[in-house]
N, C-alpha and C. Protein backbone atom coordinates (compact mmCIF):
# COMPACT_ATOMS: atom_id res chain seq x y z
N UNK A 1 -142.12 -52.96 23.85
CA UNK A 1 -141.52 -52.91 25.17
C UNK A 1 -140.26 -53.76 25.24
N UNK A 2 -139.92 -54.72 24.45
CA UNK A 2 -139.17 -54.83 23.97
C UNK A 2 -137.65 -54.59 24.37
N UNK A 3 -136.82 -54.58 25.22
CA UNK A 3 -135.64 -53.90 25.17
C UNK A 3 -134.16 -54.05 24.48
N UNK A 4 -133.61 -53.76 23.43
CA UNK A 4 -132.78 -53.82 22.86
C UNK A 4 -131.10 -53.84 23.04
N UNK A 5 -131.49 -53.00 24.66
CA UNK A 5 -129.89 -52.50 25.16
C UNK A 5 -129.68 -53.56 25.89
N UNK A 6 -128.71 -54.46 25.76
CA UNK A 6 -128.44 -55.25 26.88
C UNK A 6 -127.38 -54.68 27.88
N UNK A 7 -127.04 -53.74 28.08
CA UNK A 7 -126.72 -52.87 29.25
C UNK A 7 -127.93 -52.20 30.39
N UNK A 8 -129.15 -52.68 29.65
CA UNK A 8 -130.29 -51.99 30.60
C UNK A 8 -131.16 -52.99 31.03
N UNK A 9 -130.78 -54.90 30.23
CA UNK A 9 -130.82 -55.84 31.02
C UNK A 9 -130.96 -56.82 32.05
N UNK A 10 -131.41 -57.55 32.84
CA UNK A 10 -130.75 -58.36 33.94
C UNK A 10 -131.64 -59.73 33.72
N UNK A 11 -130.52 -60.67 33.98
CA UNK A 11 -130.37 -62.07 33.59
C UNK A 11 -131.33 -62.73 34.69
N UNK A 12 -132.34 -63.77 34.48
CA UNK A 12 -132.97 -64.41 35.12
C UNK A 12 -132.54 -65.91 35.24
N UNK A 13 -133.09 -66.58 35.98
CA UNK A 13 -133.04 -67.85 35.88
C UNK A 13 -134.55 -68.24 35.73
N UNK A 14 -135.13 -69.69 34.81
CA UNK A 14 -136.31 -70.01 35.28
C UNK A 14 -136.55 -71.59 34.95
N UNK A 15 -137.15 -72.34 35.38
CA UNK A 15 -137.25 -73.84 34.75
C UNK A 15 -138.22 -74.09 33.79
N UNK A 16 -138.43 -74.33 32.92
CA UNK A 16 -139.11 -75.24 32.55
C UNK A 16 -139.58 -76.63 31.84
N UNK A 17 -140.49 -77.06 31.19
CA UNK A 17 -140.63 -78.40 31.09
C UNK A 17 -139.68 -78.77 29.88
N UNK A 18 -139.07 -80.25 29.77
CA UNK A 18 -138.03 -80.17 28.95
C UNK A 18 -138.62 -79.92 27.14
N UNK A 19 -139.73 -80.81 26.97
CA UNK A 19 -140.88 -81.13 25.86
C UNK A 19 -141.02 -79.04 25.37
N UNK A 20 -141.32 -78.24 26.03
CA UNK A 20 -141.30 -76.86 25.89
C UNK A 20 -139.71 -76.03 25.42
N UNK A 21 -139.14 -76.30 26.07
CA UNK A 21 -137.40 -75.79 25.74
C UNK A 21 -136.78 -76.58 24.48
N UNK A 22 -137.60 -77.67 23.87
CA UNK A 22 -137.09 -78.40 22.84
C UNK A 22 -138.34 -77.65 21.55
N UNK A 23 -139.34 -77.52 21.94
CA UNK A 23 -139.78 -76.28 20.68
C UNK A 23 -139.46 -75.14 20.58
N UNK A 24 -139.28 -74.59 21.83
CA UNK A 24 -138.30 -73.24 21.70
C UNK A 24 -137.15 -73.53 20.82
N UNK A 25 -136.70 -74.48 21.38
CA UNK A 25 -134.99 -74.45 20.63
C UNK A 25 -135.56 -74.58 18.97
N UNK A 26 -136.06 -75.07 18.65
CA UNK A 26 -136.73 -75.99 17.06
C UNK A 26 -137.31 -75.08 16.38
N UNK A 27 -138.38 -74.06 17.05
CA UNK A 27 -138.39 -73.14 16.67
C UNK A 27 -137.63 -71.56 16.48
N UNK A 28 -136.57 -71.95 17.23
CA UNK A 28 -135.64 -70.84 17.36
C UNK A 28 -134.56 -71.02 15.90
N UNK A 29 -134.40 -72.27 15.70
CA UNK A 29 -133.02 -73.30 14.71
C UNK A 29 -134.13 -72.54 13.44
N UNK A 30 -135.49 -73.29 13.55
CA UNK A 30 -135.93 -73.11 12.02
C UNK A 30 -136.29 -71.14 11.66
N UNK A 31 -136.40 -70.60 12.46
CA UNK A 31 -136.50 -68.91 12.07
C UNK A 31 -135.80 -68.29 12.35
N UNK A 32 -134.45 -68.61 12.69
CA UNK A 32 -133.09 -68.50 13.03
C UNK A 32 -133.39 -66.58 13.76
N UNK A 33 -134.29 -66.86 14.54
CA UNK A 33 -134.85 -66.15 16.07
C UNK A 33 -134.27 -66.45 17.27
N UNK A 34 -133.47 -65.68 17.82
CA UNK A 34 -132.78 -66.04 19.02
C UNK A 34 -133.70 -66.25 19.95
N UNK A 35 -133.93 -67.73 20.99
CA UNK A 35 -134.94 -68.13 21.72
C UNK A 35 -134.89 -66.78 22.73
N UNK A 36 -133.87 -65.78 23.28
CA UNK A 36 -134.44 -65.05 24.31
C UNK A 36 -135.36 -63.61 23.62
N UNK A 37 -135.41 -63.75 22.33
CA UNK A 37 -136.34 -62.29 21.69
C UNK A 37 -137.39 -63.84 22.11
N UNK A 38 -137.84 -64.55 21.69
CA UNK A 38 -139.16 -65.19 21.94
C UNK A 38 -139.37 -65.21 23.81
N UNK A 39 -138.30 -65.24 24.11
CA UNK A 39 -139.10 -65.28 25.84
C UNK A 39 -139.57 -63.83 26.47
N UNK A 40 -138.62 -63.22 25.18
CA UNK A 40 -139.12 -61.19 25.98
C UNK A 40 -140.30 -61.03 25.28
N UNK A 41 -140.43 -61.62 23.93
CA UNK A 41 -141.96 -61.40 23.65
C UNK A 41 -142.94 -61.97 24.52
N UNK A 42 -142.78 -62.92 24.89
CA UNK A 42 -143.86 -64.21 25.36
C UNK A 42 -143.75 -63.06 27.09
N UNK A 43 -142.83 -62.60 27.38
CA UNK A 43 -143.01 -61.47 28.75
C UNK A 43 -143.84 -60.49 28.24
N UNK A 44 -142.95 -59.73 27.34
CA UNK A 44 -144.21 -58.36 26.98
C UNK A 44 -145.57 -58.59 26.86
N UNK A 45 -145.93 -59.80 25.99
CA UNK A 45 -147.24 -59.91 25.85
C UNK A 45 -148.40 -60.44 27.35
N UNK A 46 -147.09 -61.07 27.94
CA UNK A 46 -147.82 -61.13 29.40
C UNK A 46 -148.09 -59.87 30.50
N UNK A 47 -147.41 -59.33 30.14
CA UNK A 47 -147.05 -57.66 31.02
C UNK A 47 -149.24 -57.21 30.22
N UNK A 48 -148.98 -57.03 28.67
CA UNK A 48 -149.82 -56.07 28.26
C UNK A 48 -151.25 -57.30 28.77
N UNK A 49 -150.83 -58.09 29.08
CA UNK A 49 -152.47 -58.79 29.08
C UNK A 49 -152.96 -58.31 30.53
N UNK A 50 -152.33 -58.30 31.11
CA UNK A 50 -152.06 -57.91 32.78
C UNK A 50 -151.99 -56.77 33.65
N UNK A 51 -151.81 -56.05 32.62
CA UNK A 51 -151.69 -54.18 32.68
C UNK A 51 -152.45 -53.94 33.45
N UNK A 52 -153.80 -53.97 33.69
CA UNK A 52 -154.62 -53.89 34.30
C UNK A 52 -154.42 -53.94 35.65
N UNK A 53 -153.76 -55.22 36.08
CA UNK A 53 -153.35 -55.16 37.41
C UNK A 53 -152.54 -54.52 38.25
N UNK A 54 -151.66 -53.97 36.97
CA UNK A 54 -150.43 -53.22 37.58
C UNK A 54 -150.96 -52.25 38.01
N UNK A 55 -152.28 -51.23 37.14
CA UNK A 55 -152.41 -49.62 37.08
C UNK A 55 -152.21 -49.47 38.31
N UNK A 56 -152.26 -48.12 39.15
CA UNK A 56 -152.19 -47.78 40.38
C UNK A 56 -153.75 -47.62 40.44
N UNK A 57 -153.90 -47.86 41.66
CA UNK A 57 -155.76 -47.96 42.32
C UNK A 57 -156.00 -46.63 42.24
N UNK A 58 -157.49 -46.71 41.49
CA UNK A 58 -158.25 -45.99 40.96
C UNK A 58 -157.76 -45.02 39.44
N UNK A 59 -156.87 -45.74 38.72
CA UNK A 59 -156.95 -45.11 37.57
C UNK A 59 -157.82 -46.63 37.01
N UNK A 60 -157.81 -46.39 35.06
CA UNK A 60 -158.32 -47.69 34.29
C UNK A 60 -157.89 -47.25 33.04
């Protein structure tokens, strides 16, 4: 789910703790992984855990 086009995009803002954005970054430096493919994963995988909630009432 993933999206590749950054023309189909849109930019968020969000905070978080500084101790968290300094392993992102550390882990971003050492697998030379751009930290925003790790925040669209760390979304997708929240979307698919959650799916459930989205369905429309009465499908499963």
């Amino acid at each position: 789910m993933v999206s590749k086009d950054k023309g189909k995009q849109k930019q968020v803002t969000t905070y978080y703790d500084p101790d968290v954005i300094e392993q992102l970054r550390r882990l971003s430096e050492v697998t030379r992984v751009p930290q925003a493919v790790y925040m669209r994963e760390a979304l997708d995988d929240l979307l698919k855990k959650y799916a459930h909630v989205l369905r429309p009432a009465g499908r499963k």
